[in-house]
N, C-alpha and C. Protein backbone atom coordinates (compact mmCIF):
# COMPACT_ATOMS: atom_id res chain seq x y z
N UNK A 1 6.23 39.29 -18.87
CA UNK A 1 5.73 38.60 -20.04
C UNK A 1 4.49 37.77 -19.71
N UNK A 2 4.47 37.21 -18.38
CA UNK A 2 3.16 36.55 -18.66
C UNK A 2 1.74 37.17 -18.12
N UNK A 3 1.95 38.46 -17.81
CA UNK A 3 0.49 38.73 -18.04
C UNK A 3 -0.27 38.96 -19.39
N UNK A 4 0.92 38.69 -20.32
CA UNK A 4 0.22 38.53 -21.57
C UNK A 4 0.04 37.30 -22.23
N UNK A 5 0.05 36.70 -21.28
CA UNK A 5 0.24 35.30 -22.20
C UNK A 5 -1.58 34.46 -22.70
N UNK A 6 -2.69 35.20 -22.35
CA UNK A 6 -3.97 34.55 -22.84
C UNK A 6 -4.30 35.87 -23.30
N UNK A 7 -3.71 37.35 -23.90
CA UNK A 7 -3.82 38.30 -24.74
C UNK A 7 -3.92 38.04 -25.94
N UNK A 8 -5.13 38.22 -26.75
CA UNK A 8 -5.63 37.87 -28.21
C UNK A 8 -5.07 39.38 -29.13
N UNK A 9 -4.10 39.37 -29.16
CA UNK A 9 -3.84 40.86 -30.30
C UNK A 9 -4.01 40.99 -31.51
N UNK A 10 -4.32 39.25 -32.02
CA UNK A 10 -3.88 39.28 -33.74
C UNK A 10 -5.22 38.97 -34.39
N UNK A 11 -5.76 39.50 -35.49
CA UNK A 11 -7.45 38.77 -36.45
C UNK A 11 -7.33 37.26 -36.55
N UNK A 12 -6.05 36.66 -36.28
CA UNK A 12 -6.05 35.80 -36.59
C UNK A 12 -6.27 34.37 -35.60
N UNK A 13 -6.11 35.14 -34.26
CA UNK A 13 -6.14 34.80 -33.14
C UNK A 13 -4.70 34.26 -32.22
N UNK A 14 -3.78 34.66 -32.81
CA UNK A 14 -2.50 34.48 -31.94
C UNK A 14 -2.39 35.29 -31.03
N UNK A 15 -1.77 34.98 -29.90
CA UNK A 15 -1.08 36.14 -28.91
C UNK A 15 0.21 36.32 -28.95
N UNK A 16 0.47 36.60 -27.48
CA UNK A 16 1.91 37.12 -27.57
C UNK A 16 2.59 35.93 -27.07
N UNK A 17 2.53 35.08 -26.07
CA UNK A 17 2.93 34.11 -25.69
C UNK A 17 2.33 32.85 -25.18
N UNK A 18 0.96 32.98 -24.86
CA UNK A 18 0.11 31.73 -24.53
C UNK A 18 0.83 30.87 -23.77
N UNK A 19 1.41 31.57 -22.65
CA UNK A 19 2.35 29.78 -21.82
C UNK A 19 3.80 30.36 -22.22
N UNK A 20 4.53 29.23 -21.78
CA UNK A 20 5.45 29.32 -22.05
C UNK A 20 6.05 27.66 -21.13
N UNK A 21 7.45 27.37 -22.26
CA UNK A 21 7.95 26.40 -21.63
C UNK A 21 9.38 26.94 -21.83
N UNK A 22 10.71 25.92 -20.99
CA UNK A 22 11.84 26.16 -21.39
C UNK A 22 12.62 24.53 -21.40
N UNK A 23 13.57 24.50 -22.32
CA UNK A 23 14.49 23.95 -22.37
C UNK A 23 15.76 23.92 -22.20
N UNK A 24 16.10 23.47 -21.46
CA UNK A 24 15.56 21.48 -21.47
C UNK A 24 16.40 21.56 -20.57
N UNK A 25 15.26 20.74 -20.00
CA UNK A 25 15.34 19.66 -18.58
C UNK A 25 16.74 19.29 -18.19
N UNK A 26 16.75 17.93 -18.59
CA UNK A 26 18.43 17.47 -18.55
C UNK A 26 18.95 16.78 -19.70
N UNK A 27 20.05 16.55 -19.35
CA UNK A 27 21.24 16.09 -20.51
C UNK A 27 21.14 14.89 -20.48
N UNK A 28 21.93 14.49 -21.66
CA UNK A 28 21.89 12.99 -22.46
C UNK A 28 23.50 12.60 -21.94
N UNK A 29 24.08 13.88 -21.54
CA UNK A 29 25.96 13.55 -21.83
C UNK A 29 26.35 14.65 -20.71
N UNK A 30 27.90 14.14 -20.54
CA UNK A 30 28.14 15.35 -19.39
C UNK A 30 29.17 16.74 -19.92
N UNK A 31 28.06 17.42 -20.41
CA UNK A 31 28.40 18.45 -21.34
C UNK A 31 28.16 19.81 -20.35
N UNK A 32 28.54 20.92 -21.29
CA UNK A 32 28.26 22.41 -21.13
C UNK A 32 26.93 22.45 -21.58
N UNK A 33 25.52 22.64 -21.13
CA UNK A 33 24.38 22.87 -22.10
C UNK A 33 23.38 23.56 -21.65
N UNK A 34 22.31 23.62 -21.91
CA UNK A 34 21.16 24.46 -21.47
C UNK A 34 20.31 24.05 -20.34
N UNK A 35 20.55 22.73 -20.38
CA UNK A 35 19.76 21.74 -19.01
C UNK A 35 19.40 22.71 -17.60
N UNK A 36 18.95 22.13 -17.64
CA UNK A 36 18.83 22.63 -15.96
C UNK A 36 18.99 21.61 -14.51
N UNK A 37 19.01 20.78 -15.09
CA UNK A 37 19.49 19.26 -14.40
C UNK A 37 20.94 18.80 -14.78
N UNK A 38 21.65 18.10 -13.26
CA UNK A 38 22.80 17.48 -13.92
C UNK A 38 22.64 16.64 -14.70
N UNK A 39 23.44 16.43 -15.33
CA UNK A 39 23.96 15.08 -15.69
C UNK A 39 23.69 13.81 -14.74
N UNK A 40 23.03 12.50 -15.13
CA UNK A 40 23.31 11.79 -14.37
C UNK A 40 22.41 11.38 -13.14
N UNK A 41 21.88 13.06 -13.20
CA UNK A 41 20.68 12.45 -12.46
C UNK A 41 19.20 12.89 -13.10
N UNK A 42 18.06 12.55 -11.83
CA UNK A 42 16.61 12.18 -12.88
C UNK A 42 15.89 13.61 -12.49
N UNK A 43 14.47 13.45 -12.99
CA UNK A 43 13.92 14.85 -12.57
C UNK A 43 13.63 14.89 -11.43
N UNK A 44 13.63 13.81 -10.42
CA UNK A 44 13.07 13.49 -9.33
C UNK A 44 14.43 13.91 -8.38
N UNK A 45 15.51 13.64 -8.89
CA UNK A 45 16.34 13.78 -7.58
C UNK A 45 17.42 14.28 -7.82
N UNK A 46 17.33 14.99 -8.83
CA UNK A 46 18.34 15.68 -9.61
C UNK A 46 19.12 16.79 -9.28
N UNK A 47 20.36 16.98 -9.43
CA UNK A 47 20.60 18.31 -8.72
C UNK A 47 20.83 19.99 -9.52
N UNK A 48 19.98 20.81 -9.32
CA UNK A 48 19.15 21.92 -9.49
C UNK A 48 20.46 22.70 -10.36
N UNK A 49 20.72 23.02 -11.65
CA UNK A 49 21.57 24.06 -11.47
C UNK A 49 20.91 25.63 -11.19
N UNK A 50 21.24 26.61 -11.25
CA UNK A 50 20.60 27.95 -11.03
C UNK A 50 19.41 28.25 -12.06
N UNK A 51 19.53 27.65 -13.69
CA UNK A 51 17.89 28.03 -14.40
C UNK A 51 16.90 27.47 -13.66
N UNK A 52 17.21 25.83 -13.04
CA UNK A 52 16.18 25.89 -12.41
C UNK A 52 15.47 26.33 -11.31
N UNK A 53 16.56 26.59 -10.72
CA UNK A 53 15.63 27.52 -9.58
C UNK A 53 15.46 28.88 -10.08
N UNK A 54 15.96 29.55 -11.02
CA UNK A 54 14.66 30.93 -11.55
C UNK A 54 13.78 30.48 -12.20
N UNK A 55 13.68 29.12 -12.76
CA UNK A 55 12.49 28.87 -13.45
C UNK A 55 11.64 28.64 -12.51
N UNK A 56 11.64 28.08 -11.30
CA UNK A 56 10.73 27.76 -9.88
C UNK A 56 10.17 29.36 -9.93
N UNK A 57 11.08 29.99 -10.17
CA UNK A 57 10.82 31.50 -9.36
C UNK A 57 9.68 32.48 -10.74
N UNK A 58 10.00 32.24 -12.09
CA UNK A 58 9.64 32.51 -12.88
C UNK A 58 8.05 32.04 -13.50
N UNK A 59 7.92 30.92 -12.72
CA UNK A 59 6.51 30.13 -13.15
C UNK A 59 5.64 29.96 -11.70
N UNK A 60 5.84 30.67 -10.81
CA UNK A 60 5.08 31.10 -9.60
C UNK A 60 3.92 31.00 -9.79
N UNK A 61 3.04 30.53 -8.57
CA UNK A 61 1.32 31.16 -9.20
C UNK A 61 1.46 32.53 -8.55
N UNK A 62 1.70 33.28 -7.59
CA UNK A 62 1.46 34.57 -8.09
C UNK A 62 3.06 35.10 -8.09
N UNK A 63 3.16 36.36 -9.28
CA UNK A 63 3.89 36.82 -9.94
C UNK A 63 3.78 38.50 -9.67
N UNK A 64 4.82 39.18 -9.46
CA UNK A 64 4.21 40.40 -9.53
C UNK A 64 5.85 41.20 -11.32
N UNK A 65 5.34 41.62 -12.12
CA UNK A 65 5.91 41.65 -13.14
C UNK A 65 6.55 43.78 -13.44
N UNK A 66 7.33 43.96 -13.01
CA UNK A 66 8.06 45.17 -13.13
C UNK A 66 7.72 45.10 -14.84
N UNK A 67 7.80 46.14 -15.74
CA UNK A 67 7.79 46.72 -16.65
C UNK A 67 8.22 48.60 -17.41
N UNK A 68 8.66 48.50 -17.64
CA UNK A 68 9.46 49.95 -17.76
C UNK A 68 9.12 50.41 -19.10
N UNK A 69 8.33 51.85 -19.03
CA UNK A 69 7.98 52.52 -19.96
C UNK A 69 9.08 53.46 -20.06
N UNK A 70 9.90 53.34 -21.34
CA UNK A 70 10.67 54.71 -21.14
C UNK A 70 10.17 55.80 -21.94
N UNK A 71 8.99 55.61 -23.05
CA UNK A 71 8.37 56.59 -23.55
C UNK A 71 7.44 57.25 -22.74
N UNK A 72 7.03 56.93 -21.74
CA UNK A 72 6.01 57.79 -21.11
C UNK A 72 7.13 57.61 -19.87
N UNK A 73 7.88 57.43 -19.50
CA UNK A 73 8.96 57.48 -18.31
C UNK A 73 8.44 56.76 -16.88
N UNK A 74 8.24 55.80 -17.17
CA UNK A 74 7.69 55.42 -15.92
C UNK A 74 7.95 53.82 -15.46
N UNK A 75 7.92 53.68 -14.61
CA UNK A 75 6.87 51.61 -14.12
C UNK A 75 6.22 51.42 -14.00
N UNK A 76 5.48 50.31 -14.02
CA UNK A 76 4.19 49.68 -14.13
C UNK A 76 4.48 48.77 -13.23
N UNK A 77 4.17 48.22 -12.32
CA UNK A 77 3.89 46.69 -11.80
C UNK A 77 2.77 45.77 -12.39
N UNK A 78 2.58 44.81 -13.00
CA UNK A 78 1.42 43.78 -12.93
C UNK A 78 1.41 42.56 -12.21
N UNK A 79 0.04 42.37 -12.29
CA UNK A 79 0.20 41.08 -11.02
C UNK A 79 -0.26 39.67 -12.18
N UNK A 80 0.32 38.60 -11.64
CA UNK A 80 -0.70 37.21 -11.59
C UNK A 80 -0.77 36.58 -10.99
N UNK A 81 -2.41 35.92 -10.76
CA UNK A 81 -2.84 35.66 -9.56
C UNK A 81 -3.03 34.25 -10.24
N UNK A 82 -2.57 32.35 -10.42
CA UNK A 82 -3.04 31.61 -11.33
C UNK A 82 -3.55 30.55 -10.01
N UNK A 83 -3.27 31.01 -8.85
CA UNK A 83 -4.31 30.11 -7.62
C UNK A 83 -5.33 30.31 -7.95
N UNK A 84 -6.50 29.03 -7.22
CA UNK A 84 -7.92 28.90 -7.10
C UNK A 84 -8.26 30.35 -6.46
N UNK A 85 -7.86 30.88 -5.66
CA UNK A 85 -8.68 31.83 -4.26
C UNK A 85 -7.95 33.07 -5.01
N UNK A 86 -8.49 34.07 -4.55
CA UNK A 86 -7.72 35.21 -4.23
C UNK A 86 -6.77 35.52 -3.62
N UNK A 87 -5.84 36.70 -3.43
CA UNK A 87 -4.90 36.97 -2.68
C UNK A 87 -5.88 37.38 -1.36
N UNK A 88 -4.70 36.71 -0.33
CA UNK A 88 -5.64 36.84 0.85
C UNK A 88 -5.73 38.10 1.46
N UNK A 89 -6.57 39.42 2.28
CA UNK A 89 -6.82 40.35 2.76
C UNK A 89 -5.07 40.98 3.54
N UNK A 90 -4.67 42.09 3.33
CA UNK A 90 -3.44 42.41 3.37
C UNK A 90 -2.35 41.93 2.69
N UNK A 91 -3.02 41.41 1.65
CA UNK A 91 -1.24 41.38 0.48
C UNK A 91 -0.66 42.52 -0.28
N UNK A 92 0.32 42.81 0.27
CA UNK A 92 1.02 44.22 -0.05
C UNK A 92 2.10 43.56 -0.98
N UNK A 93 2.32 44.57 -2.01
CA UNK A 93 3.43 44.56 -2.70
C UNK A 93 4.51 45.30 -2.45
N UNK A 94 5.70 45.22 -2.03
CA UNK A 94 6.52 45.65 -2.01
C UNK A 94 7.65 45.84 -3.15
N UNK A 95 7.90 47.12 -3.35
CA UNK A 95 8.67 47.87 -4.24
C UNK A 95 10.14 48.32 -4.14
N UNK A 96 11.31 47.31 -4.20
CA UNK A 96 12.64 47.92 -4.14
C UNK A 96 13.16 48.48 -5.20
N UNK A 97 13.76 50.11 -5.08
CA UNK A 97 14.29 50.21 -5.94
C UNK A 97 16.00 50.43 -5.71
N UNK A 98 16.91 50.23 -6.52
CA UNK A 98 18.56 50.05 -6.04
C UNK A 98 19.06 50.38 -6.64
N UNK A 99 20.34 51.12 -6.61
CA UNK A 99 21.06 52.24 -6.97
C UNK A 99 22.03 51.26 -7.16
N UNK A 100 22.96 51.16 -8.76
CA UNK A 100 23.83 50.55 -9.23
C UNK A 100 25.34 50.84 -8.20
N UNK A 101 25.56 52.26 -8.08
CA UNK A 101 26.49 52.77 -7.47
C UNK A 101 26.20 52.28 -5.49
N UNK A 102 25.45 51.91 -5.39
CA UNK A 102 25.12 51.18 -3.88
C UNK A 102 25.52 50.01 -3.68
N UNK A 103 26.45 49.59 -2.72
CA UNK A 103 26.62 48.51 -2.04
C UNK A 103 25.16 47.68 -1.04
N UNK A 104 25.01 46.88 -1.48
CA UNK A 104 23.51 46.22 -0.85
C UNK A 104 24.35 46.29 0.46
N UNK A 105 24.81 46.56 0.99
CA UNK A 105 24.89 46.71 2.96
C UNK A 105 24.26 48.39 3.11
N UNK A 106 24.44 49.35 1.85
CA UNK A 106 23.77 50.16 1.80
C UNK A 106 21.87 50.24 1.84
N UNK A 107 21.72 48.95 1.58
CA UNK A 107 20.10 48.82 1.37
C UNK A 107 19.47 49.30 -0.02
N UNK A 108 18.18 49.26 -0.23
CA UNK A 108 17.46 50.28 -1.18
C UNK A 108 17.59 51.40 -1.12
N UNK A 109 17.53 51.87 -2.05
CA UNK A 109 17.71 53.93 -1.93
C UNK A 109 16.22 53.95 -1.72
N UNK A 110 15.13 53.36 -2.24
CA UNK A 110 13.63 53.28 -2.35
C UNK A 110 13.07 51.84 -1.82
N UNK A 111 11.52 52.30 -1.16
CA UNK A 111 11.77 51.01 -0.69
C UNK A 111 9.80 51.32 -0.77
N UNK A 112 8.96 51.16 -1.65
CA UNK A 112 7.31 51.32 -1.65
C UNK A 112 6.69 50.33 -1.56
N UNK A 113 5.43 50.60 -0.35
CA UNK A 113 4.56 49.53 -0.22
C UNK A 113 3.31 49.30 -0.35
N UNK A 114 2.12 48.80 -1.30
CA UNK A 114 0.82 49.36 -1.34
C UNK A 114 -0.10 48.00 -1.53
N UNK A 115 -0.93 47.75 -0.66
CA UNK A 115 -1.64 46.92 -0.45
C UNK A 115 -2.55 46.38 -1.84
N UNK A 116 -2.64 45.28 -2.35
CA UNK A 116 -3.19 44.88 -3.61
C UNK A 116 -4.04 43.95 -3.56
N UNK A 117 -4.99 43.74 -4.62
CA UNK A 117 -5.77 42.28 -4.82
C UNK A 117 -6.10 42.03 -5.82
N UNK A 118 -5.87 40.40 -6.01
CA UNK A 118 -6.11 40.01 -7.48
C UNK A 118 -6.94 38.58 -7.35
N UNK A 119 -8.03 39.00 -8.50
CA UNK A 119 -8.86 37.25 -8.57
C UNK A 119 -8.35 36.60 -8.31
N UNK A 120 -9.12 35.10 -8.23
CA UNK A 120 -8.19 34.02 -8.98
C UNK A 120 -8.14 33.76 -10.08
N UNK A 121 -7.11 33.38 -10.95
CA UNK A 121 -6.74 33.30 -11.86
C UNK A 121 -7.02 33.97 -12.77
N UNK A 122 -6.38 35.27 -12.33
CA UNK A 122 -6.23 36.21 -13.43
C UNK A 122 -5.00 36.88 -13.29
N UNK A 123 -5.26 37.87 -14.16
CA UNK A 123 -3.48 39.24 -14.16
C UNK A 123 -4.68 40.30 -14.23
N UNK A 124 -3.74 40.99 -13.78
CA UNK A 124 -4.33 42.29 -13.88
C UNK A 124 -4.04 43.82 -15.21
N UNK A 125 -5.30 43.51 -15.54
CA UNK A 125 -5.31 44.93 -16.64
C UNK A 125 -4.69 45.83 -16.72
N UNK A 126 -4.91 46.78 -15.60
CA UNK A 126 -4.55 48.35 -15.19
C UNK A 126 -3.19 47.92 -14.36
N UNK A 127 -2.14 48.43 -14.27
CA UNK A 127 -1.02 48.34 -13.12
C UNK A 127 -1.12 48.04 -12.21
N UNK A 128 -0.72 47.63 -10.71
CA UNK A 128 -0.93 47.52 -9.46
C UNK A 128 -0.32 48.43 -8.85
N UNK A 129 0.77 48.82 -9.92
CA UNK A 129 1.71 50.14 -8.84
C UNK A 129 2.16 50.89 -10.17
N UNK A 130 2.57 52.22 -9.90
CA UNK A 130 3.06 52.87 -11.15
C UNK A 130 3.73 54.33 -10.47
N UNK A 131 4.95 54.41 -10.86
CA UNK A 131 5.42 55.62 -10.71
C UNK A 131 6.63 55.66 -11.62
N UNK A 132 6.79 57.45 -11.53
CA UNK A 132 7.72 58.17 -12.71
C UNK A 132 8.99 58.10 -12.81
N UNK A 133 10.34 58.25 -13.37
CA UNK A 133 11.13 57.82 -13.08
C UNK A 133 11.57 58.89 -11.94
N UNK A 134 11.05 60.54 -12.27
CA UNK A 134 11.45 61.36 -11.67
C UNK A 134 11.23 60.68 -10.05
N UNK A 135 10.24 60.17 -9.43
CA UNK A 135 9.30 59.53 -8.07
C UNK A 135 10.30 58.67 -7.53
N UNK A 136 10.79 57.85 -8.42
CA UNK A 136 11.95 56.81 -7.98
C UNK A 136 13.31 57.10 -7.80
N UNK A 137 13.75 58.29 -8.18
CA UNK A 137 15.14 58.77 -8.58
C UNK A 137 16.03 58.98 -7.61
């Protein structure tokens, strides 16, 4: 989702997501809720439930974004790059793919690696990686 997020699609000038935030932080009470902070404690020293650490993981400066075409049968990888610099000389992306019926002591059934680069602060247009489902199977 967020290599679309400064994508102008509409006459009117909206996009698709421009950013993004999530809620909420922490709680008022010591409830069941959406927080991502306990109860009780602050943002500073608070203790993490699991949204927040995919949200750490989700708002990365660089991102590399799987996408699945099933009309043309395929993946896409995109990148974002929202550091000052570029990715530095040998940044490879690595590609796992995993078989539901596999025990992870089994490993990846697929495992692709292809060297990439992205401005700074940008995403990338065209894919960084792309193959068929037949390629991955």
């Amino acid at each position: 989702m967020r290599r679309y997020r400064s994508r102008l699609d509409q006459p009117n000038g909206y996009g698709l997501t421009h950013g993004a935030m999530y809620w909420q932080l922490n709680d008022e009470s010591p409830i069941a809720s959406w927080a991502s902070l306990e109860y009780g404690t602050n943002t500073v020293t608070g203790r993490w439930k699991v949204q927040h650490y995919m949200a750490k993981r989700f708002f990365a400066p660089i991102t590399a974004v799987p996408v699945i075409d099933f009309t043309q049968g395929r993946v896409d990888v995109y990148g974002t790059n929202d550091e000052m610099a570029a990715l530095p000389a040998g940044a490879e992306l690595v590609v796992e793919v995993w078989a539901w019926n596999r025990s992870i002591a089994d490993g990846p059934r697929h495992t692709f690696r292809q060297d990439v680069s992205l401005k700074p602060q940008s995403s990338s247009a065209d894919p960084l990686w792309t193959r068929s489902f037949a390629q991955i199977a």
